[in-house]
C-alpha atoms as a PDB file:
ATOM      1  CA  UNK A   1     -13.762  11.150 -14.230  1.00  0.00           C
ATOM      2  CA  UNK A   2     -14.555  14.855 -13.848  1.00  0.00           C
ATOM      3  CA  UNK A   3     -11.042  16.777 -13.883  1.00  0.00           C
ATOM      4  CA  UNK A   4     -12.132  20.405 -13.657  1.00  0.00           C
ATOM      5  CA  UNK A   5     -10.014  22.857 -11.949  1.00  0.00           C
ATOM      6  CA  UNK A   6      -7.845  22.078  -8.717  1.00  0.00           C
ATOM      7  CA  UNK A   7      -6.983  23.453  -5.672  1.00  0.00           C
ATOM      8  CA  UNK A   8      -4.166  22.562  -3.448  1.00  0.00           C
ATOM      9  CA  UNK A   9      -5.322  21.367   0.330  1.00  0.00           C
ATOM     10  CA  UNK A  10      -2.457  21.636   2.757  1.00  0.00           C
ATOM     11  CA  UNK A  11      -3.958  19.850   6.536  1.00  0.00           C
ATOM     12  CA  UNK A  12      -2.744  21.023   9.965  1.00  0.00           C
ATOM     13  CA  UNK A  13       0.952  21.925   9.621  1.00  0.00           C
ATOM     14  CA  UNK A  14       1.409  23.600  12.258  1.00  0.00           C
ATOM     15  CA  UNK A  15       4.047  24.226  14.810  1.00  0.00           C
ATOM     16  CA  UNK A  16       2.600  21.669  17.424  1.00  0.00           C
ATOM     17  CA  UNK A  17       2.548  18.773  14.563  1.00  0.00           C
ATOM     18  CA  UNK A  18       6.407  19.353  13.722  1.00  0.00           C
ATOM     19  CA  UNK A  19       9.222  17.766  15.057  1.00  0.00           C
ATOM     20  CA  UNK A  20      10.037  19.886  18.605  1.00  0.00           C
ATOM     21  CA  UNK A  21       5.782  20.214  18.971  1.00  0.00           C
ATOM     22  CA  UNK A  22       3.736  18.942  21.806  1.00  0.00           C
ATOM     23  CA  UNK A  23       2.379  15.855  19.344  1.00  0.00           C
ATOM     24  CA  UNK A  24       4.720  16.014  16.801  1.00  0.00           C
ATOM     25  CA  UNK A  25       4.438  13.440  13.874  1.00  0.00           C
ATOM     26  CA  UNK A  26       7.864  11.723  13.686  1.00  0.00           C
ATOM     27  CA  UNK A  27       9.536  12.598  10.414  1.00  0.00           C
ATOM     28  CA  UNK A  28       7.491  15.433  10.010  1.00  0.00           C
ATOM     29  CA  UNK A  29      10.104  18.000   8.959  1.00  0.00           C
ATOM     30  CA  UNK A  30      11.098  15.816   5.813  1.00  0.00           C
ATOM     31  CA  UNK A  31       7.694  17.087   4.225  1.00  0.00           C
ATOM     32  CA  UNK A  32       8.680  20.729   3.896  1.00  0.00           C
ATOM     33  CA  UNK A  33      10.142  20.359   0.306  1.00  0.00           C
ATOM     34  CA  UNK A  34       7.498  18.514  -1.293  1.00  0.00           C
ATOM     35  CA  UNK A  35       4.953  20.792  -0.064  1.00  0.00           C
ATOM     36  CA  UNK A  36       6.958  23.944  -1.055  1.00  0.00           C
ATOM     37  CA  UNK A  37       7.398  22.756  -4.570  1.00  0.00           C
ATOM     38  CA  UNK A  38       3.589  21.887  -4.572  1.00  0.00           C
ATOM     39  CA  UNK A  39       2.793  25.339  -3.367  1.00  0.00           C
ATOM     40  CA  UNK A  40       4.755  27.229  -6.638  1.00  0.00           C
ATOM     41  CA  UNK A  41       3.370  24.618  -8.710  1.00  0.00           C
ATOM     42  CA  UNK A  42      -0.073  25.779  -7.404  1.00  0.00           C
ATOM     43  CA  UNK A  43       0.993  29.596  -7.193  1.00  0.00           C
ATOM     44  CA  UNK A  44       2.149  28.982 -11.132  1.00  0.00           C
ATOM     45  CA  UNK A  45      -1.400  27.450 -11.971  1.00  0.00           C
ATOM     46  CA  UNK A  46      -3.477  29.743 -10.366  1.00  0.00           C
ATOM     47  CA  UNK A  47      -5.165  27.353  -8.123  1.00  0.00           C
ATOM     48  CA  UNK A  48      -5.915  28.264  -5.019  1.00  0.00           C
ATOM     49  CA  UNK A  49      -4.121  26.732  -1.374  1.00  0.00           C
ATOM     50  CA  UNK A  50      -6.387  25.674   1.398  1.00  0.00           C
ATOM     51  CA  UNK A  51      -4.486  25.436   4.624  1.00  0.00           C
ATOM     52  CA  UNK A  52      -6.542  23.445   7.247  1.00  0.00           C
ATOM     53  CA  UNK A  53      -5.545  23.986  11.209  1.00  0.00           C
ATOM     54  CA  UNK A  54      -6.588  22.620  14.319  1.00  0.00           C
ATOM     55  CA  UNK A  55      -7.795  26.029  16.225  1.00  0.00           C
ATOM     56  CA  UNK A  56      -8.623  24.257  19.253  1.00  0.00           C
ATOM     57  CA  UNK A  57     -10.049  26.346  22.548  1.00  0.00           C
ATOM     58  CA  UNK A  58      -8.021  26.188  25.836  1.00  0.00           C
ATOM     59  CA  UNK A  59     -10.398  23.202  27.278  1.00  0.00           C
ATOM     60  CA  UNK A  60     -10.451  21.290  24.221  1.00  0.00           C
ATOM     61  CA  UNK A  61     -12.767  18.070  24.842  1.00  0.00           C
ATOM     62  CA  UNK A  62      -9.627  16.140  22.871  1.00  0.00           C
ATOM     63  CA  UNK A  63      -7.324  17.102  25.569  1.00  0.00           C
ATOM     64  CA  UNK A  64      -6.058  14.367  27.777  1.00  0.00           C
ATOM     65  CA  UNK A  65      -6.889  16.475  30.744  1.00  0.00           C
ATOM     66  CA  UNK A  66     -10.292  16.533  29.467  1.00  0.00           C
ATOM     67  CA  UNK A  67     -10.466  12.508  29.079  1.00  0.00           C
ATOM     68  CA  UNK A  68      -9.632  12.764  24.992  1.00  0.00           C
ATOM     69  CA  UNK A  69      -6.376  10.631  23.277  1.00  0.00           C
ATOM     70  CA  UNK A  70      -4.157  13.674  22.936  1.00  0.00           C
ATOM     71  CA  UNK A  71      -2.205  16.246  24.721  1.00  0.00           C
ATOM     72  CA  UNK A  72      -2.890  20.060  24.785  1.00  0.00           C
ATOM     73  CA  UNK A  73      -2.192  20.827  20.810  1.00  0.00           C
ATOM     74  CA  UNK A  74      -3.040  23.832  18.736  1.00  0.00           C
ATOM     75  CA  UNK A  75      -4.391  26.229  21.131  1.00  0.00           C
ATOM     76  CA  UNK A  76      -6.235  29.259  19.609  1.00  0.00           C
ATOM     77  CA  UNK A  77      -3.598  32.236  19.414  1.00  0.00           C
ATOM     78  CA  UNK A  78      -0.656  29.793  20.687  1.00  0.00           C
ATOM     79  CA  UNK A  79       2.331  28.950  18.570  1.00  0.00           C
ATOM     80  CA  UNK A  80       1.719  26.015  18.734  1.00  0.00           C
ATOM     81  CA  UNK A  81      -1.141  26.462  16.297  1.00  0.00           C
ATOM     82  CA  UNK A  82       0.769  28.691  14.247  1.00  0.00           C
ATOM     83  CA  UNK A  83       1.276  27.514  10.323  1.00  0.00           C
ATOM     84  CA  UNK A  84       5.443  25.548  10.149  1.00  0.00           C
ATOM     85  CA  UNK A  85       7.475  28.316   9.047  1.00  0.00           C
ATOM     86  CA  UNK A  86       9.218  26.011   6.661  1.00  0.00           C
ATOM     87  CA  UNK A  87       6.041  26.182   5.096  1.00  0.00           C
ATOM     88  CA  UNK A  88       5.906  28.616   2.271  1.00  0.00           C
ATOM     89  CA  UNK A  89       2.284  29.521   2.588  1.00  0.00           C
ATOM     90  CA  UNK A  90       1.581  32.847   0.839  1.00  0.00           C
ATOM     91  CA  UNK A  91      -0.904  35.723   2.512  1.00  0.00           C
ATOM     92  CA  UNK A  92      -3.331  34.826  -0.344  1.00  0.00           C
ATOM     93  CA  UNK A  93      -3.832  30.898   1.126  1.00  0.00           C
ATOM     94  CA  UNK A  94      -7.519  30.404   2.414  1.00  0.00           C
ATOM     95  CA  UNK A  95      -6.976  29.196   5.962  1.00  0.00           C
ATOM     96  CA  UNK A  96      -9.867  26.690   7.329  1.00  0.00           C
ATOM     97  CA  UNK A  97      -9.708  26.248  11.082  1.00  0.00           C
ATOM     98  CA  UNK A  98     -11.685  22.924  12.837  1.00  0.00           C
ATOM     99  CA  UNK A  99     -12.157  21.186  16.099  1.00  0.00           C
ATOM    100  CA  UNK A 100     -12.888  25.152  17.237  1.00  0.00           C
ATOM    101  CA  UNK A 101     -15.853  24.280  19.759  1.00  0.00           C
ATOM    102  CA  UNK A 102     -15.569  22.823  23.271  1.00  0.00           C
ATOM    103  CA  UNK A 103     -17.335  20.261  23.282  1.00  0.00           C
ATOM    104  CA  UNK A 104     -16.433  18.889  19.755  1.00  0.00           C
ATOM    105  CA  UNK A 105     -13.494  17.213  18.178  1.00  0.00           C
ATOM    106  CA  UNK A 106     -13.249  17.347  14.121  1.00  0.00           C
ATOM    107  CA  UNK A 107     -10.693  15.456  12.140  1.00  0.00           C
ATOM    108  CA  UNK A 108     -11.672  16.052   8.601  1.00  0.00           C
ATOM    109  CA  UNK A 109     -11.059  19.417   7.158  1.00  0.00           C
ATOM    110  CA  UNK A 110     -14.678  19.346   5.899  1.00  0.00           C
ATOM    111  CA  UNK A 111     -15.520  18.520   9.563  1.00  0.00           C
ATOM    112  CA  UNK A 112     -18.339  21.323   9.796  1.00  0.00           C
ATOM    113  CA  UNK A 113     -16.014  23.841   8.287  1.00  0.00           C
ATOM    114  CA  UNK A 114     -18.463  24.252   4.690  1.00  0.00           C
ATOM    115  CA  UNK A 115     -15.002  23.291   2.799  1.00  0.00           C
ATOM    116  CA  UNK A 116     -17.053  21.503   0.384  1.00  0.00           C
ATOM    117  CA  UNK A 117     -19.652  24.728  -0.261  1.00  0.00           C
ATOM    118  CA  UNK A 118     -16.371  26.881  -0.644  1.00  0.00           C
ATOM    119  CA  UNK A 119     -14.623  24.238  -3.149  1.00  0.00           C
ATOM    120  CA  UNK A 120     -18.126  23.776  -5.209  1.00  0.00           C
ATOM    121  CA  UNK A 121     -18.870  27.306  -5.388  1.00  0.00           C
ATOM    122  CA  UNK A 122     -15.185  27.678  -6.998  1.00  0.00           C
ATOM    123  CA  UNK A 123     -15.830  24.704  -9.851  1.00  0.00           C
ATOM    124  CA  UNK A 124     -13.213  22.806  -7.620  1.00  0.00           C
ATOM    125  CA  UNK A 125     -13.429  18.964  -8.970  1.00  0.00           C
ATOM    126  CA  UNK A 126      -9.573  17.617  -7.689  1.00  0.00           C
ATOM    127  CA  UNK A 127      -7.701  18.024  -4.780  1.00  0.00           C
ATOM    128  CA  UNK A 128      -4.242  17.652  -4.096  1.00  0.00           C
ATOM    129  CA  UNK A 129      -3.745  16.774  -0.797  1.00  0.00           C
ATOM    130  CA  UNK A 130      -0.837  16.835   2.014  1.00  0.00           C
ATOM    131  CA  UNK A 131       0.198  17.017   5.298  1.00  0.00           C
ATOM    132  CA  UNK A 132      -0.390  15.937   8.599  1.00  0.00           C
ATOM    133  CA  UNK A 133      -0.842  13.184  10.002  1.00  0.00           C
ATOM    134  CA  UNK A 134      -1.521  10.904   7.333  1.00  0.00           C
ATOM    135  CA  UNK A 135      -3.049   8.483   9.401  1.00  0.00           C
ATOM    136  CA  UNK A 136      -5.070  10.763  11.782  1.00  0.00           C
ATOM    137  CA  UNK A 137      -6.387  14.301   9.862  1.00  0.00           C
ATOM    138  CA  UNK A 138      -4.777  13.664   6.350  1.00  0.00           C
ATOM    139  CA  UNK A 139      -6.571  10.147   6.416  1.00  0.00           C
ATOM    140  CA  UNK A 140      -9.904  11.563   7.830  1.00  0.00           C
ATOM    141  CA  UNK A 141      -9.859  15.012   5.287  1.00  0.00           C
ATOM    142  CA  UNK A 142      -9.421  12.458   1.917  1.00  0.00           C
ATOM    143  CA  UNK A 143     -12.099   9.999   3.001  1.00  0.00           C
ATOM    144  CA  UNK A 144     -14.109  12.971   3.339  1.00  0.00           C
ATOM    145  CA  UNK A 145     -13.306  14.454   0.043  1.00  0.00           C
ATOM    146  CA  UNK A 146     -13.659  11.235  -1.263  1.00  0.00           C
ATOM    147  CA  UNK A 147     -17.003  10.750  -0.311  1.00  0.00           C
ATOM    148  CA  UNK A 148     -18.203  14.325  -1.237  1.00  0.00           C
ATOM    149  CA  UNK A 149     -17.324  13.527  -4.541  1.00  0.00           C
ATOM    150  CA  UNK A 150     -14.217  15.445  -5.289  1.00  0.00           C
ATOM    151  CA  UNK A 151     -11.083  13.650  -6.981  1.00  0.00           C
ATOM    152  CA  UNK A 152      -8.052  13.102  -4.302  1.00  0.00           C
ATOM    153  CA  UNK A 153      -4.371  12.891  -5.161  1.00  0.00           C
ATOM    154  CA  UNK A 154      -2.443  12.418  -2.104  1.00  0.00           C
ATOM    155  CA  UNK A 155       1.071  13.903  -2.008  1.00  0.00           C
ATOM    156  CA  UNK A 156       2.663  11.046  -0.432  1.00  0.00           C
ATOM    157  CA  UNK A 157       6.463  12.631  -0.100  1.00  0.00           C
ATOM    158  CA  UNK A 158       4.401  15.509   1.846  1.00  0.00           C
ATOM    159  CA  UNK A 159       2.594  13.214   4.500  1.00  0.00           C
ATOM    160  CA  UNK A 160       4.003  11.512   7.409  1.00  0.00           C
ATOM    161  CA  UNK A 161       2.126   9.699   9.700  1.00  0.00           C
ATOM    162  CA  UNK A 162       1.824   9.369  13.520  1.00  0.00           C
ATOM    163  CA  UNK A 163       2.442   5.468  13.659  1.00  0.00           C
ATOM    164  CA  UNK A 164       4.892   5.294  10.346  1.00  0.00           C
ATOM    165  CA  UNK A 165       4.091   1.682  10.370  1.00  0.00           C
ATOM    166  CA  UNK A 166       0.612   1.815   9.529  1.00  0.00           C
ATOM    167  CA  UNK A 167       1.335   4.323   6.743  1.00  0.00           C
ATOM    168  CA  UNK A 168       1.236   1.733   3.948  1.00  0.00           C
ATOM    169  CA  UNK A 169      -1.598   0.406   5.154  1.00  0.00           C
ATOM    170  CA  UNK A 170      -3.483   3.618   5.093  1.00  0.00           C
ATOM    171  CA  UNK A 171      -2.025   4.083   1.886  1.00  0.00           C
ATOM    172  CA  UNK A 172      -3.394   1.291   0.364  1.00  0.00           C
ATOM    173  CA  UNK A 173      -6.576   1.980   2.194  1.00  0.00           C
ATOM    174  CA  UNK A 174      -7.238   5.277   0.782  1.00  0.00           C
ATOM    175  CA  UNK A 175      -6.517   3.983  -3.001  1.00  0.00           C
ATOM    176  CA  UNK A 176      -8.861   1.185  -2.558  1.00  0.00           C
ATOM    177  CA  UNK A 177     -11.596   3.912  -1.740  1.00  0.00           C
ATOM    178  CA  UNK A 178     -10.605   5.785  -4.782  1.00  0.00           C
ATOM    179  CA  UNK A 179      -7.802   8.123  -3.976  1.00  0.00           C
ATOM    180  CA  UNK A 180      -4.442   8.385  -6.111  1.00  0.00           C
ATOM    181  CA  UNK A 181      -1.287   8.656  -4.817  1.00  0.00           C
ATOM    182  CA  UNK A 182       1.425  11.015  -6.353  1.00  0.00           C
END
């Protein structure tokens, strides 16, 4: 197993995703420690913090309005898209926005957002991952990764899922395809 340098990849918390959002993740705010401590612990190491975000546009083809699964949710500019504020995301954090066309819905942070040219043209070999939901984006962005190569570790005390009930079974899922939890 290649363990070359790290990076920190923090998907879609954002104001809309958080308790009090328009498709908030139950549980949600309970994250907010576990990712803080992982972002000094990255900070400390030098690695450098990905920040995924929906940045969807005002007609959104996921919109239930527009015949998708989900209501009106990180709108470009809104505060709804806006990073948590809980979330201690410094200035220097690399922000990766998907699911920006019309027409075109994108659950994976890699989902045509050349993630993986940024993290291989950086040495990047191992994410840690967190965030939300673990069984929507979180799940799609480590299959990805997986698949791409790059070692996962999934932050499991900074994850909460839409359906909490299926989270062990996504769990378990996403080790079985080579991910580690931590």
């Amino acid at each position: 197993m290649n363990t070359g340098p790290h990076a920190l990849l923090l998907v879609d918390v954002q104001n809309d995703f958080c308790e009090g959002g328009s498709l908030a993740v139950p549980g949600s705010d309970s994250i907010f420690p576990a990712i803080n401590q992982w972002i000094g612990k990255a900070l400390e190491a030098g690695w450098p913090i990905l920040a995924s975000r929906d940045w969807h546009t005002v007609d959104h083809i996921s919109f239930q309005e527009r015949g998708g699964p989900w209501p009106v949710h990180c709108v470009q500019d809104s505060p709804g898209a806006e990073f948590h504020p809980e979330m201690k995301l410094p200035d220097s954090a690399i922000r990766v926005s998907k699911g920006t066309a019309f027409d075109t819905d994108a659950y994976s942070a890699f989902d045509g957002t050349q993630l993986d040219s940024y993290l291989r043209r950086h040495g990047i070999h191992r994410l840690f991952v967190a965030g939300l939901a673990l069984d929507v984006c979180v799940q799609a962005t480590v299959k990805d990764a997986l698949k791409l190569g790059f070692e996962v570790e999934l932050i499991t005390s900074g994850t909460r899922a839409v359906e909490a009930d299926e989270a062990p079974a996504v769990l378990e899922q996403l080790q079985d395809e080579g991910a580690e939890l931590c």
